[in-house]
N, C-alpha and C. Protein backbone atom coordinates (compact mmCIF):
# COMPACT_ATOMS: atom_id res chain seq x y z
N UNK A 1 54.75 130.72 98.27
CA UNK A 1 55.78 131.64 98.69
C UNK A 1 56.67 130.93 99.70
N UNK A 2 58.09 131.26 99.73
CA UNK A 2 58.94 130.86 100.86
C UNK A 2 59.48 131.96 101.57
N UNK A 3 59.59 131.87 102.26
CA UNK A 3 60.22 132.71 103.58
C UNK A 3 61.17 132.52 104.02
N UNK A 4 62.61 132.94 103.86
CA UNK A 4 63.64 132.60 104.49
C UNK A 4 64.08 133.28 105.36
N UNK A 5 64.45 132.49 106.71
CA UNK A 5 64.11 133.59 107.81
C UNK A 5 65.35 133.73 108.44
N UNK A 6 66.68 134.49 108.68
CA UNK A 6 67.47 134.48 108.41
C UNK A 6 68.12 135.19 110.30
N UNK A 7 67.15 135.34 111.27
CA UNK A 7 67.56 135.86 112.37
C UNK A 7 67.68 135.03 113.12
N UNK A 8 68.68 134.93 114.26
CA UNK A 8 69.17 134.53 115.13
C UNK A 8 67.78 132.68 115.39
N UNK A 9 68.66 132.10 115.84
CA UNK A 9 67.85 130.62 116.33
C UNK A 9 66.41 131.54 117.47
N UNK A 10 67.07 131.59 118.20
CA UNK A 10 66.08 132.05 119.61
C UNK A 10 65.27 133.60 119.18
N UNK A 11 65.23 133.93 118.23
CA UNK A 11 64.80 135.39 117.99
C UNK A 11 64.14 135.10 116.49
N UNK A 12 64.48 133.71 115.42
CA UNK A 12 63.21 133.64 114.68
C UNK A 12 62.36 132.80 114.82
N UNK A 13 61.70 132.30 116.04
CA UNK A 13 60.64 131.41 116.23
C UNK A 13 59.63 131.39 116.19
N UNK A 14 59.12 132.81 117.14
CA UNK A 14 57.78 133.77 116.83
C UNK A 14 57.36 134.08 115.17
N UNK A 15 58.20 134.57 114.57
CA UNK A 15 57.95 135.16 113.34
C UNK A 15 57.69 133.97 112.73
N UNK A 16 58.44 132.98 112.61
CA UNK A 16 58.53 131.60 111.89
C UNK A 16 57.31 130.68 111.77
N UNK A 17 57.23 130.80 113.16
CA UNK A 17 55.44 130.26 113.60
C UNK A 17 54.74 131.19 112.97
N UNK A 18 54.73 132.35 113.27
CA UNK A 18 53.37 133.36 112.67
C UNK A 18 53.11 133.13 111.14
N UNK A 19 54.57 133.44 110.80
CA UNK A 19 54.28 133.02 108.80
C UNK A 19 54.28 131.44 108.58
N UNK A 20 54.20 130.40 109.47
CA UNK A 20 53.38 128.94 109.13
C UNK A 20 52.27 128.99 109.58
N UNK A 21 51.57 129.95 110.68
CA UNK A 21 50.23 129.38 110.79
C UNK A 21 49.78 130.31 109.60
N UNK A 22 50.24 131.42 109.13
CA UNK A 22 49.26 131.90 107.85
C UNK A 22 49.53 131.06 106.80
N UNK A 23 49.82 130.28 106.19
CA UNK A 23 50.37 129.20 105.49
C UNK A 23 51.33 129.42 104.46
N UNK A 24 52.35 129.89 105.04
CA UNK A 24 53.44 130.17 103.98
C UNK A 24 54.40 129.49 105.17
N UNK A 25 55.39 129.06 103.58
CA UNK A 25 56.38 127.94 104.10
C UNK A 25 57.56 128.80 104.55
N UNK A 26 58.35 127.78 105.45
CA UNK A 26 59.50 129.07 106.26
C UNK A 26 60.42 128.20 106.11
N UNK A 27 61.91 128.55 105.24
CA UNK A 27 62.95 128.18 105.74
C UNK A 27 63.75 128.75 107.16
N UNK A 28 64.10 128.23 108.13
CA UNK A 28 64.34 128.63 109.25
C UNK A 28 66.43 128.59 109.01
N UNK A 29 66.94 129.36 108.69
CA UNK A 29 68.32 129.53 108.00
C UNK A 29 69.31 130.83 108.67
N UNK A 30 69.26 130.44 110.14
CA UNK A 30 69.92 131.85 111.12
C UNK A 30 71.57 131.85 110.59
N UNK A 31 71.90 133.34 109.89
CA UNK A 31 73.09 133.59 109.31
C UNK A 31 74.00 133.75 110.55
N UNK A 32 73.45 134.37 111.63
CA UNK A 32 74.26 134.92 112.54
C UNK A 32 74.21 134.54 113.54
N UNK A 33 75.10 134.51 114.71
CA UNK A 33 74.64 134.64 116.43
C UNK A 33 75.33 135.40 117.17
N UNK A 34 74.36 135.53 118.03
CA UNK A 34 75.16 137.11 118.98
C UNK A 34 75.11 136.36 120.20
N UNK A 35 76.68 137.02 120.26
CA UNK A 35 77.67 136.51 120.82
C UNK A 35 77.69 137.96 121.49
N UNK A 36 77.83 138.01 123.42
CA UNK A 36 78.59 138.85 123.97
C UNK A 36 80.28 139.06 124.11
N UNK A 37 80.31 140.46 123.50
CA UNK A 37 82.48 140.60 123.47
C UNK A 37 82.68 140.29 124.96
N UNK A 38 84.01 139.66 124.83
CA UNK A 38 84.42 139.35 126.42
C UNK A 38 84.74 140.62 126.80
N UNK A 39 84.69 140.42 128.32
CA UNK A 39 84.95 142.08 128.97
C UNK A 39 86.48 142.27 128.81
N UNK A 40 86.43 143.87 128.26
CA UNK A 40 87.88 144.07 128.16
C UNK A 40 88.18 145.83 128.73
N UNK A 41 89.40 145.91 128.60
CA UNK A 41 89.72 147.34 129.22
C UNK A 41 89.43 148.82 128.36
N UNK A 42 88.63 148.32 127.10
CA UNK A 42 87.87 149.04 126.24
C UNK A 42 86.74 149.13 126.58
N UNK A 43 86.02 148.15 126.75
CA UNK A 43 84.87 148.22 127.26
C UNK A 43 84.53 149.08 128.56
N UNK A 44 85.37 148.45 129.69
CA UNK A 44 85.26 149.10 130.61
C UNK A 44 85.49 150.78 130.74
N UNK A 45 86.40 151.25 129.82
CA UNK A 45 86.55 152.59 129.62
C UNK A 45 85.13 153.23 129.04
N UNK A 46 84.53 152.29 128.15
CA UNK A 46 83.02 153.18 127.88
C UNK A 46 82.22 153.12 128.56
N UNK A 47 82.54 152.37 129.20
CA UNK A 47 80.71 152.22 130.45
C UNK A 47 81.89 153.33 131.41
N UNK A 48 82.74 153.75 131.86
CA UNK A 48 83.28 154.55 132.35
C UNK A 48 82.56 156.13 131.93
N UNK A 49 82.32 155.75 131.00
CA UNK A 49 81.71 156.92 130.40
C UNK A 49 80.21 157.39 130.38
N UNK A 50 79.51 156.05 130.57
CA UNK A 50 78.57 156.40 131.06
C UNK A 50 77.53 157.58 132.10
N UNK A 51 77.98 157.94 132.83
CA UNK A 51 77.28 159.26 133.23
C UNK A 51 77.53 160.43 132.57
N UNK A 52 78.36 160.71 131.83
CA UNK A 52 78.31 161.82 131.13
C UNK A 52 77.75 161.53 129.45
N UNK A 53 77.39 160.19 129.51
CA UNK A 53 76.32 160.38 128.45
C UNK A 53 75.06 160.59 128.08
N UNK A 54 74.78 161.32 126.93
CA UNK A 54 73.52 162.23 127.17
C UNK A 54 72.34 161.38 125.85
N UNK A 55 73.31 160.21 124.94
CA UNK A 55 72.17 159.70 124.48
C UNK A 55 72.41 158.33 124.03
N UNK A 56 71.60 156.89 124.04
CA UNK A 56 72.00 156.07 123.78
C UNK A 56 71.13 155.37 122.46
N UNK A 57 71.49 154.63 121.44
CA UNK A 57 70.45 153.90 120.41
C UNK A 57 70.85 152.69 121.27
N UNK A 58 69.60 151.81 120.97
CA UNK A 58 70.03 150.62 121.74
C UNK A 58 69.12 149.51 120.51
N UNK A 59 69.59 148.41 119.75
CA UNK A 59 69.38 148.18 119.07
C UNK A 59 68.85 146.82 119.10
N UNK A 60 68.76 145.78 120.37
CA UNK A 60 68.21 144.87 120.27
C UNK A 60 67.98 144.53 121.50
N UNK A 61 67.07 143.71 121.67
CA UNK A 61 67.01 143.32 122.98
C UNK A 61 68.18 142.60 123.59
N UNK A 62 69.06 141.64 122.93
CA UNK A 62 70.08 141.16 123.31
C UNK A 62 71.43 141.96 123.81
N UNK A 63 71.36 143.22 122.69
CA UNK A 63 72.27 143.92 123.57
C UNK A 63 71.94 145.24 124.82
N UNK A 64 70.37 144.89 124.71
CA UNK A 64 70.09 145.36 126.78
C UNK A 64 70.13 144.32 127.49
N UNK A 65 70.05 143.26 127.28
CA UNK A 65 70.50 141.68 127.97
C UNK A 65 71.62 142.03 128.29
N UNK A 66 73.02 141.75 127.11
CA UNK A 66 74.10 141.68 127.73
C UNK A 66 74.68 143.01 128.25
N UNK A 67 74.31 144.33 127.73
CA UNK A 67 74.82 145.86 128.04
C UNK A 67 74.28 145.73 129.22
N UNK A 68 73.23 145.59 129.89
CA UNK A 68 72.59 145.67 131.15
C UNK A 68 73.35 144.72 132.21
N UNK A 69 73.74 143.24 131.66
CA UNK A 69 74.90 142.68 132.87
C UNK A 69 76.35 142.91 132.57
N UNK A 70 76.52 143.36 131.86
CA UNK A 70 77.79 144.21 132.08
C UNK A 70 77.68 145.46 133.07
N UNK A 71 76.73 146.15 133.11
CA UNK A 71 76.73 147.39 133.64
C UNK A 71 76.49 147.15 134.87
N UNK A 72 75.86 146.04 135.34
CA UNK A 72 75.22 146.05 136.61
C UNK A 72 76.54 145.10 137.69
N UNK A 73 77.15 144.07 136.31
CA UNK A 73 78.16 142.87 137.18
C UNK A 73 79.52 143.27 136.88
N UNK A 74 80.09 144.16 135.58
CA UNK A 74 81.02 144.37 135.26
C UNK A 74 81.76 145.82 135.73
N UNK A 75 80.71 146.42 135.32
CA UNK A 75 81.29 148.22 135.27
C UNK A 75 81.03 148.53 136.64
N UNK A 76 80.13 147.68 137.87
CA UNK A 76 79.70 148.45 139.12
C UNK A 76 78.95 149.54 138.88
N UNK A 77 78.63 149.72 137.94
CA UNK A 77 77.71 150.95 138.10
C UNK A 77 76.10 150.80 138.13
N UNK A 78 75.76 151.89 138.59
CA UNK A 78 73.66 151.17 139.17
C UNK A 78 72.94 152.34 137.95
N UNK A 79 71.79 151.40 137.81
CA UNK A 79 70.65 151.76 136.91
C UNK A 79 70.63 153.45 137.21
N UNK A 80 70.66 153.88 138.61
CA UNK A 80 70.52 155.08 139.16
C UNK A 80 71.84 156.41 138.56
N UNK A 81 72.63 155.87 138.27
CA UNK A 81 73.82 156.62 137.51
C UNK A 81 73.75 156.59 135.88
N UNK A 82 72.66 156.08 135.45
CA UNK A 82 72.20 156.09 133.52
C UNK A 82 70.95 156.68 133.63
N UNK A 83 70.37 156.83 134.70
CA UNK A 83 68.25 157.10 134.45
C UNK A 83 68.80 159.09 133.56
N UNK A 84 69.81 159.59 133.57
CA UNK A 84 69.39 160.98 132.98
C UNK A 84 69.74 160.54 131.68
N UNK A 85 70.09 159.66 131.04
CA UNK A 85 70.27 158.91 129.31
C UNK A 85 68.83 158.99 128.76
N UNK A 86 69.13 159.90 127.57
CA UNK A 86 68.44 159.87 126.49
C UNK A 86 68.02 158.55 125.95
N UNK A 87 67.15 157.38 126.15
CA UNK A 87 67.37 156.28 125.85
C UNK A 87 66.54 156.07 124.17
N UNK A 88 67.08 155.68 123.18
CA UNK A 88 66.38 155.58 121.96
C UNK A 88 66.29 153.63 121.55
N UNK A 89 65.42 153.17 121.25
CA UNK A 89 65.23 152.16 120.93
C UNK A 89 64.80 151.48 119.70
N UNK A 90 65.44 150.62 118.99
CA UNK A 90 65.27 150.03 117.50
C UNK A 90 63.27 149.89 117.31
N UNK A 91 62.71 149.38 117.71
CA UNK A 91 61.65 148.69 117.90
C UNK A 91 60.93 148.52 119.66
N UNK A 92 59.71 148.30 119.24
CA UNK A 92 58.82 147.97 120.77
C UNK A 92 59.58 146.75 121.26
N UNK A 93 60.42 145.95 121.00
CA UNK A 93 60.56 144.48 121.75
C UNK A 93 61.53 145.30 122.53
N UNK A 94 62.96 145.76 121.85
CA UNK A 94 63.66 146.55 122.41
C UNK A 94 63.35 147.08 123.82
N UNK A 95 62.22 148.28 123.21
CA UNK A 95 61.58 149.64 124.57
C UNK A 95 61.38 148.31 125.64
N UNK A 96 60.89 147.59 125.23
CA UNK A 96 60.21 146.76 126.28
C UNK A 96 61.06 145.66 126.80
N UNK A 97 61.90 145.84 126.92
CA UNK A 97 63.59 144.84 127.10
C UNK A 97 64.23 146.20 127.91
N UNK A 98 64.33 147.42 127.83
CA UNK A 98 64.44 148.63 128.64
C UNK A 98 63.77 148.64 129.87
N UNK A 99 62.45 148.29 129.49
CA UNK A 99 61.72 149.02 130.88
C UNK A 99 61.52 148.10 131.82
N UNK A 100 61.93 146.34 131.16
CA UNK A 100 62.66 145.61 132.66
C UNK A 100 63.38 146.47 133.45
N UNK A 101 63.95 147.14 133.13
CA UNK A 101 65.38 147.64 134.00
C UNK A 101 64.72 148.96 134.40
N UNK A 102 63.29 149.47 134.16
CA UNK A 102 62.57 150.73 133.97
C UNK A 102 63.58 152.00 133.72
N UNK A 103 63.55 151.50 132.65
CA UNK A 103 64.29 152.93 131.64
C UNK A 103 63.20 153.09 130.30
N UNK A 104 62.69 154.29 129.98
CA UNK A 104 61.96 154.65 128.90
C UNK A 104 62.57 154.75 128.38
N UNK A 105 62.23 154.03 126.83
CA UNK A 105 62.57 154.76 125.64
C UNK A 105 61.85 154.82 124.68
N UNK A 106 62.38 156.17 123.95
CA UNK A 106 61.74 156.56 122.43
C UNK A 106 61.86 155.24 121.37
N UNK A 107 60.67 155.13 120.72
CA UNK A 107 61.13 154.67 119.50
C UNK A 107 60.61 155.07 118.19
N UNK A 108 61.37 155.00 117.29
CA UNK A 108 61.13 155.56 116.16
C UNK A 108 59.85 155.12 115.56
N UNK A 109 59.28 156.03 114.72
CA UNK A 109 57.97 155.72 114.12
C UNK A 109 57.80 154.25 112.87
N UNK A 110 59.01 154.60 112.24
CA UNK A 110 59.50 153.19 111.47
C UNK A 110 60.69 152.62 112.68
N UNK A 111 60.16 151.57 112.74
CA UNK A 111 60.79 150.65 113.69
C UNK A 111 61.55 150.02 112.64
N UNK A 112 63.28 150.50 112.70
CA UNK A 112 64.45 149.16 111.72
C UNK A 112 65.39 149.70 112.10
N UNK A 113 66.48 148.64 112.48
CA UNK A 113 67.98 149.00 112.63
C UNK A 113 68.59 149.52 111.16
């Protein structure tokens, strides 16, 4: 069997390793990379929006990486002005990329974007 593993450089390594030590072969073939949008006056209008939001999906750990230093270096706004957010999360790596910043979140029973 081959495995073509098609996620980000830094995000298929774990998996890549796991399906070579069970002995299946891995093409390592990342289609994509995530890239943070430069800050713009769009952006800043939605994190503007932030306290009056009541629910968020948050879909990878990379974008609580970069959503989280935007919010904290860009928008001025503190962890303490989002804690009443509904926080929903793709998967456990996600929740657990949240609760650095200790924010809970739900995650779905099938874990997939």
């Amino acid at each position: 069997m081959l495995f073509i593993n098609t996620r980000p450089q830094d995000r298929a390594e774990n998996l890549s390793h796991a399906l070579r030590m069970a002995q299946i072969e891995v093409l390592d073939l990342p289609l994509l990379e995530l890239v943070a949008q430069p800050w713009s006056d769009s952006l800043s209008e939605l994190y503007q929006r932030l306290p009056s939001t009541q629910v968020i999906v948050v879909v990878s750990p990379t974008a609580v990486e970069i959503g989280m230093d935007y919010l904290l270096t860009k928008a001025s706004l503190s962890l303490e002005a989002i804690r009443h957010i509904q926080w929903i999360a793709v998967g456990e790596t996600t929740a657990q990329a949240l609760a650095q910043y200790g924010i809970t979140a739900e995650v779905p029973l099938v874990e997939t974007s």
